[in-house]
Protein backbone atom coordinates (compact mmCIF):
# COMPACT_ATOMS: atom_id res chain seq x y z
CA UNK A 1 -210.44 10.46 -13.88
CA UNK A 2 -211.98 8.27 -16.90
CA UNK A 3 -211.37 11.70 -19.10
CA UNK A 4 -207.65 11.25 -18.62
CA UNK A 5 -207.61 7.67 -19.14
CA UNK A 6 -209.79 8.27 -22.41
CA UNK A 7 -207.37 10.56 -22.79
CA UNK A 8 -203.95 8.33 -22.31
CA UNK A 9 -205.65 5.57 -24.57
CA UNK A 10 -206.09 8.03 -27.37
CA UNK A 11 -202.15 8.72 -26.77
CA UNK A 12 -201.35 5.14 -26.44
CA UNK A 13 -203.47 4.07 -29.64
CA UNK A 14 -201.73 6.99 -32.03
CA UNK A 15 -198.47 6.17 -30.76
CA UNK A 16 -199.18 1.98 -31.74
CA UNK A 17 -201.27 2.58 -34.65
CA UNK A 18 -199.24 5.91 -36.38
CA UNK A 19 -195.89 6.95 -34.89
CA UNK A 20 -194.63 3.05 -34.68
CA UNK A 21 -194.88 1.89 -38.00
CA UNK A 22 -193.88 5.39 -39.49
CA UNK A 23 -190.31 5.27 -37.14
CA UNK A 24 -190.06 1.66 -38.78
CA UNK A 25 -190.29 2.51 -42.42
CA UNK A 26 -188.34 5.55 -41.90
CA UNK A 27 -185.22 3.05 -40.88
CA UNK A 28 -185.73 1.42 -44.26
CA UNK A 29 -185.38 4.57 -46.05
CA UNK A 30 -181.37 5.65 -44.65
CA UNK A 31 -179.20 6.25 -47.16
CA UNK A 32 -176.45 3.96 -45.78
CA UNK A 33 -178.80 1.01 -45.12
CA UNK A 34 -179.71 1.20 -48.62
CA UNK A 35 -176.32 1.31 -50.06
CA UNK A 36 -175.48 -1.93 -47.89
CA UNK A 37 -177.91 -3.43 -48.77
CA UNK A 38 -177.07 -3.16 -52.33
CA UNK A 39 -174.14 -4.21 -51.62
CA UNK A 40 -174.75 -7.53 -49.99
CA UNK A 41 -177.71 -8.38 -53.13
CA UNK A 42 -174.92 -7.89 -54.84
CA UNK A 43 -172.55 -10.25 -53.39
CA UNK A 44 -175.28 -12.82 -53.05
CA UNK A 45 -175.54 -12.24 -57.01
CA UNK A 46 -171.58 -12.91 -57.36
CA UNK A 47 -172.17 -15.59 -55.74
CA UNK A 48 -174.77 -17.36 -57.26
CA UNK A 49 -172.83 -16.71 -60.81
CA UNK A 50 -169.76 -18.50 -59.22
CA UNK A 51 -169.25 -22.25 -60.04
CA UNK A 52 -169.08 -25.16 -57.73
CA UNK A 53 -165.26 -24.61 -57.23
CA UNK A 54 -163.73 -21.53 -56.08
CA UNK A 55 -160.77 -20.68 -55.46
CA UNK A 56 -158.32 -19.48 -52.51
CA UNK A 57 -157.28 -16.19 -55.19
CA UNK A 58 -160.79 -15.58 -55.62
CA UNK A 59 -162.31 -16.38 -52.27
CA UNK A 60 -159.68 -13.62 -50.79
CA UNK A 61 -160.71 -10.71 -53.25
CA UNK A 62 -164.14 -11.30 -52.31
CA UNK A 63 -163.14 -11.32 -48.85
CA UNK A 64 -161.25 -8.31 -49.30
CA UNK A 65 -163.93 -6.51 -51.45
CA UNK A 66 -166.60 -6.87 -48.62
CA UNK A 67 -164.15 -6.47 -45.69
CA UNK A 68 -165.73 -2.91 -44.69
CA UNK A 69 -169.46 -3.84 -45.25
CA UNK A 70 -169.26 -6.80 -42.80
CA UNK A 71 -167.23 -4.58 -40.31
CA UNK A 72 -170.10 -2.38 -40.29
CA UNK A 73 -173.08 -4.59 -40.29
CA UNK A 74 -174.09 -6.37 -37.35
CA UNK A 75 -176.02 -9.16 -37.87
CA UNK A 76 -178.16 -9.29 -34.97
CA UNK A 77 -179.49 -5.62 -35.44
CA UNK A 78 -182.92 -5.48 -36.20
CA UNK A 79 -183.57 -4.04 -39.42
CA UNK A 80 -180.96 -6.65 -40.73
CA UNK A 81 -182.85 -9.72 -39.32
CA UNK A 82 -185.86 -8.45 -40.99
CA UNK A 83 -184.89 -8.03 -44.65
CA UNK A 84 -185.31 -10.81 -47.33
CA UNK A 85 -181.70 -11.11 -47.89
């Protein structure tokens, strides 16, 4: 009996200690979360260049520009909450 608990623990332990933070790194490495992700730095960068007024014209082309990436991006997924940006 304590040979197949030793033996569960040992399971238990790899699973915590080498298959869970693996699986989350891995998520940080797609292809389309990366491209994204790029995408949004770089509408955070358009935005900072912007000045204090903008305007309806240019408020709708960035609308329009980013109209797929927030259609495809939930905000309340995890990997989203925990990036910087």
């Amino acid at each position: 009996m304590i040979f197949i608990l030793g033996i569960l623990l040992i399971i238990a332990l790899l699973y915590f200690v080498i298959f869970l933070p693996w699986l989350k790194q891995k998520k940080y490495q797609n292809p389309t979360y990366l491209t994204h992700l790029a995408q949004i730095s770089l509408f955070f960068d358009t935005l900072d260049q912007l000045d204090d007024y903008v305007t309806w014209v240019h408020r709708d082309a960035l609308k329009n520009s980013l109209k797929q990436l927030g259609s495809t991006l939930n905000p309340k997924h995890p990997i989203i909450k925990k990036s910087p940006k």
